[in-house]
C-alpha atoms as a PDB file:
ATOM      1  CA  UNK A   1     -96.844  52.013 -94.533  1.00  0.00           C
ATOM      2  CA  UNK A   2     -97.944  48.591 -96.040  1.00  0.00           C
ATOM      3  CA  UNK A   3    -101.880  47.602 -96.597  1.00  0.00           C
ATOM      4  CA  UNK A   4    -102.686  43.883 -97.123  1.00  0.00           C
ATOM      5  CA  UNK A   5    -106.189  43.225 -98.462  1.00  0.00           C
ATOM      6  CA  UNK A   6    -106.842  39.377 -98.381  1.00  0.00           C
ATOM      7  CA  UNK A   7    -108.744  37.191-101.452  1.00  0.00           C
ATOM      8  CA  UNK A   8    -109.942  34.138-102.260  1.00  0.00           C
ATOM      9  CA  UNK A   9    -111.941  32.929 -99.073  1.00  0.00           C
ATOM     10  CA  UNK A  10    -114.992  30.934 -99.520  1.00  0.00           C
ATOM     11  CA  UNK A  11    -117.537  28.002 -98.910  1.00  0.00           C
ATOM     12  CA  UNK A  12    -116.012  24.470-100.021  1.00  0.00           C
ATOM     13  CA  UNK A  13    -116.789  21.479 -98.862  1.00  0.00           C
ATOM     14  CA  UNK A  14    -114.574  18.958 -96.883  1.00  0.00           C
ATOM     15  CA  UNK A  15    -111.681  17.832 -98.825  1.00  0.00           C
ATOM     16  CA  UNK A  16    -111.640  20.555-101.175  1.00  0.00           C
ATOM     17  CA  UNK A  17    -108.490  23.415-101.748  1.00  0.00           C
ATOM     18  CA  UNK A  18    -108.440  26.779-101.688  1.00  0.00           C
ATOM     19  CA  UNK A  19    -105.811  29.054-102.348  1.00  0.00           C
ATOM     20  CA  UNK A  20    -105.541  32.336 -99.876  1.00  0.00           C
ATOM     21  CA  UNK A  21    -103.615  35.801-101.826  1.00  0.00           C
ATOM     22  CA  UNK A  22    -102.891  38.803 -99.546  1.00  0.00           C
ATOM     23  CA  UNK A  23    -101.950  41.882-101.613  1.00  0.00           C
ATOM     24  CA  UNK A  24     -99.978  44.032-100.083  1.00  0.00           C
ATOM     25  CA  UNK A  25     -99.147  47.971-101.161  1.00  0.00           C
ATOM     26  CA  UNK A  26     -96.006  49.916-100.509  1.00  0.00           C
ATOM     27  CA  UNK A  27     -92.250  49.513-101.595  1.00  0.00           C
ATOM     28  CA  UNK A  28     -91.240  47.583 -98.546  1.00  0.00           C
ATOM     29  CA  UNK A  29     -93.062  44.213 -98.522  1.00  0.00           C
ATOM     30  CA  UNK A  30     -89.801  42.652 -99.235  1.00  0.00           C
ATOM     31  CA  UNK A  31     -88.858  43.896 -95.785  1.00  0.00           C
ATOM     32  CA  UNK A  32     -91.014  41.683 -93.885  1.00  0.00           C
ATOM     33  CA  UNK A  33     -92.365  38.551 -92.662  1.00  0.00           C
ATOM     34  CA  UNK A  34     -95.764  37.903 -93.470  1.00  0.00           C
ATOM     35  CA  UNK A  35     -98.124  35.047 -91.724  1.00  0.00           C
ATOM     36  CA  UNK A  36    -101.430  34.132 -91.405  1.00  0.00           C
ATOM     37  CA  UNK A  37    -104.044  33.999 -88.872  1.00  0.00           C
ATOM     38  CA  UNK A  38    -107.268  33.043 -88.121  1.00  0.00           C
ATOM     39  CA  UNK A  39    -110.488  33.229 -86.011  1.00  0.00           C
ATOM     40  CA  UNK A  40    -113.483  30.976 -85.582  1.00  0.00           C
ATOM     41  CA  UNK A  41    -116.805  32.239 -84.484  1.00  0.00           C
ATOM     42  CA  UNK A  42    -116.396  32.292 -80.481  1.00  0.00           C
ATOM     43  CA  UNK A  43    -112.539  31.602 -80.409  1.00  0.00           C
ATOM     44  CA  UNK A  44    -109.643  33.449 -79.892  1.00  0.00           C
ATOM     45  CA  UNK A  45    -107.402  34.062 -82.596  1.00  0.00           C
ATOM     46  CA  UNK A  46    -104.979  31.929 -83.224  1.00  0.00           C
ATOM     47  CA  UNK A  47    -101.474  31.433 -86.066  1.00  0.00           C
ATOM     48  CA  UNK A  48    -101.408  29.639 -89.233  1.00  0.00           C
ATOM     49  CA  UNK A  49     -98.705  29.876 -90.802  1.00  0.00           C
ATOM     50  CA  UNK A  50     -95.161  32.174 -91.555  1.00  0.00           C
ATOM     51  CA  UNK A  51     -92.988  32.955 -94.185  1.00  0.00           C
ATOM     52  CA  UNK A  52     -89.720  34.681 -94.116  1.00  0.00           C
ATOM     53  CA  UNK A  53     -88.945  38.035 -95.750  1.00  0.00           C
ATOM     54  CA  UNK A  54     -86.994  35.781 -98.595  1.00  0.00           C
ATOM     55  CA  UNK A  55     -89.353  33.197 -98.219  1.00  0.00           C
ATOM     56  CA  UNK A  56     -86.869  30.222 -97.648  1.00  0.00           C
ATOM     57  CA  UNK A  57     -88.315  29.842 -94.074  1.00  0.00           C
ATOM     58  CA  UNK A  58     -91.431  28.791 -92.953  1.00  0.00           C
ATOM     59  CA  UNK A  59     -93.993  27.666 -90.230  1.00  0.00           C
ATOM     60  CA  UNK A  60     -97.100  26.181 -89.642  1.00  0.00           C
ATOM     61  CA  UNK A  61     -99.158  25.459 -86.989  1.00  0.00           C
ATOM     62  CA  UNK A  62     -99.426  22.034 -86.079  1.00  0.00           C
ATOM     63  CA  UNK A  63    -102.967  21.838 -87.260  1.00  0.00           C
ATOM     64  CA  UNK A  64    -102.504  22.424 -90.882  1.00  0.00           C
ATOM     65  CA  UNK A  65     -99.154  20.831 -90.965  1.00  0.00           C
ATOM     66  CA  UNK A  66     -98.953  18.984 -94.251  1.00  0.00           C
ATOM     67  CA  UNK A  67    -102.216  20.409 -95.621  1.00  0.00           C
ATOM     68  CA  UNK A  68    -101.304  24.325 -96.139  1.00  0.00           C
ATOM     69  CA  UNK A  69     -97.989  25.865 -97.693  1.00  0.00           C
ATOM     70  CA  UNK A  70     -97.300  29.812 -97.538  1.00  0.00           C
ATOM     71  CA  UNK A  71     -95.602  31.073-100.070  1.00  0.00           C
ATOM     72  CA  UNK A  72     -94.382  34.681-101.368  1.00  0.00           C
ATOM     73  CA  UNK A  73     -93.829  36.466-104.548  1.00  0.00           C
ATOM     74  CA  UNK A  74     -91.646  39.523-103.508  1.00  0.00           C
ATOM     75  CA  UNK A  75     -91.834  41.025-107.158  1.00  0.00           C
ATOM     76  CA  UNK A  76     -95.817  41.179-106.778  1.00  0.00           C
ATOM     77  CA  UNK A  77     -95.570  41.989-103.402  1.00  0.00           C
ATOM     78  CA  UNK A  78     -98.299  39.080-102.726  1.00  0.00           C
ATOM     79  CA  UNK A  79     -98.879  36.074-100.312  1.00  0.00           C
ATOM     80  CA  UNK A  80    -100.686  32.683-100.699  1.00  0.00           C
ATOM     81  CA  UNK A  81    -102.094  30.499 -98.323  1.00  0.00           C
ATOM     82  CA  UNK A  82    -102.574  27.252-100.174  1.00  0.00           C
ATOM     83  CA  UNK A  83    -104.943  25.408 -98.434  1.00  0.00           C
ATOM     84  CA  UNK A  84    -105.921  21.423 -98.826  1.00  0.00           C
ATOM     85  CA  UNK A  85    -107.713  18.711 -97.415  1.00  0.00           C
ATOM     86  CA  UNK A  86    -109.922  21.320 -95.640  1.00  0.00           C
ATOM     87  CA  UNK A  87    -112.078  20.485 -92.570  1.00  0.00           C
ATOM     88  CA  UNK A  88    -114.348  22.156 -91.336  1.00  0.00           C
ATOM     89  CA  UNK A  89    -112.883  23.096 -88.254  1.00  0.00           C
ATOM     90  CA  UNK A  90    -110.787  25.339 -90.839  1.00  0.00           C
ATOM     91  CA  UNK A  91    -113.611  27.419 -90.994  1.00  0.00           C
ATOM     92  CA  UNK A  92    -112.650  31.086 -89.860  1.00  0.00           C
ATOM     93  CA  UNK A  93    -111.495  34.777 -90.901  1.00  0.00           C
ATOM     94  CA  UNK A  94    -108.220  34.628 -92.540  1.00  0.00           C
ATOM     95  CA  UNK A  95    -106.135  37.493 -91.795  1.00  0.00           C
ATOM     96  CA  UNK A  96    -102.625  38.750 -93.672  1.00  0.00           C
ATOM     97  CA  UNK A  97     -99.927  40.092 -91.493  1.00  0.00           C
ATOM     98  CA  UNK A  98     -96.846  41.722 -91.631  1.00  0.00           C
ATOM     99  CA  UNK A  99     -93.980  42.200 -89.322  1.00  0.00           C
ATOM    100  CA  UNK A 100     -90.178  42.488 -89.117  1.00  0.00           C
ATOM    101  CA  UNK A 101     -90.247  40.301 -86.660  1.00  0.00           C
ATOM    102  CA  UNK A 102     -88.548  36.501 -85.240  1.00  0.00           C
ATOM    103  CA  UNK A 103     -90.561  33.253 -86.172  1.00  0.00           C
ATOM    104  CA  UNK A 104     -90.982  33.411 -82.536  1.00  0.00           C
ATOM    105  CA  UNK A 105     -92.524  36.398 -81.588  1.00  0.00           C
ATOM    106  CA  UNK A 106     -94.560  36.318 -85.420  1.00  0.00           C
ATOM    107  CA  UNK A 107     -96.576  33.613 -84.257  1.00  0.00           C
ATOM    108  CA  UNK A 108     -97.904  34.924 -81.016  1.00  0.00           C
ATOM    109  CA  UNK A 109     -99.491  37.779 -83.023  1.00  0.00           C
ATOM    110  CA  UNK A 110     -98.004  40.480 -80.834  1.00  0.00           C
ATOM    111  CA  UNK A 111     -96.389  43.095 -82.152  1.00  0.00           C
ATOM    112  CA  UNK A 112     -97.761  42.339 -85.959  1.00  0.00           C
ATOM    113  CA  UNK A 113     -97.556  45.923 -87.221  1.00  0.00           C
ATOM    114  CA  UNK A 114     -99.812  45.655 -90.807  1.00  0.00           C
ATOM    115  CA  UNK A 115    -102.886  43.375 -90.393  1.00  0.00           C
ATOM    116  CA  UNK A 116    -105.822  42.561 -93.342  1.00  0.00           C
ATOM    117  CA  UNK A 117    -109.070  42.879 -93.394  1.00  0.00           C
ATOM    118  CA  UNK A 118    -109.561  39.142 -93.577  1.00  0.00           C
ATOM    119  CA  UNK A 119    -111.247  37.113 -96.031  1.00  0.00           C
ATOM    120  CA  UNK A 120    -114.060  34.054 -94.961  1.00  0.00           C
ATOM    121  CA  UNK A 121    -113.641  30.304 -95.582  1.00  0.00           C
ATOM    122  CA  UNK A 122    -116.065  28.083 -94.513  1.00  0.00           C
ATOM    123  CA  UNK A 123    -115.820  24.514 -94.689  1.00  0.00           C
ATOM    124  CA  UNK A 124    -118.961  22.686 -94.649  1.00  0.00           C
ATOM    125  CA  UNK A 125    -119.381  18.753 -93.418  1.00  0.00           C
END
């Protein structure tokens, strides 16, 4: 069993960084691939970005390409979600996830066994 409980959401204005952390419990978070998501008011949810179980791969949507980096520290069984240059269509609920699952599959969000509770940015113009 693995619980992620997200941090570090908040309102910024354009341009500004923030810097995501999912916490995760349990001895296994080593064992999986972790990602983010997110979801706008009135729109579907949709993937941010993935990280390997050793971290040395990763993906982003093409959206925050070159603005956010995910990285992992296995020994604190923690996530980060740096974000930059943020706009405000950034704004959303950020959720964790975890899955021992392909690149592939991670990002369509199906079959993500541990999700967070999510943690708000907002971006204002």
């Amino acid at each position: 069993q693995v619980q992620l409980v997200e941090a570090g959401g908040g309102l910024v204005q354009a341009g500004a960084s923030l810097r995501l952390s999912c916490a995760a419990s349990g001895r296994t978070f080593s064992h999986y691939a972790m990602g983010w998501f997110r979801q706008a008011p009135r729109k579907e949810r949709e993937f941010v970005a993935f990280i390997s179980w050793s971290g040395a791969t990763t993906y982003y949507a093409d959206s925050v390409k070159g603005r956010f980096t995910i990285s992992r520290d296995n020994a604190k069984s923690t996530v980060f979600l740096q974000m930059n240059s943020l706009e405000p269509q950034d704004t959303a609920e950020y959720y964790c996830a975890a899955a021992a699952l392909s690149p592939t599959m991670f990002r369509t969000g199906t079959g993500i066994r541990y999700w967070g509770k999510g943690t708000l940015v907002t971006v204002s113009s």
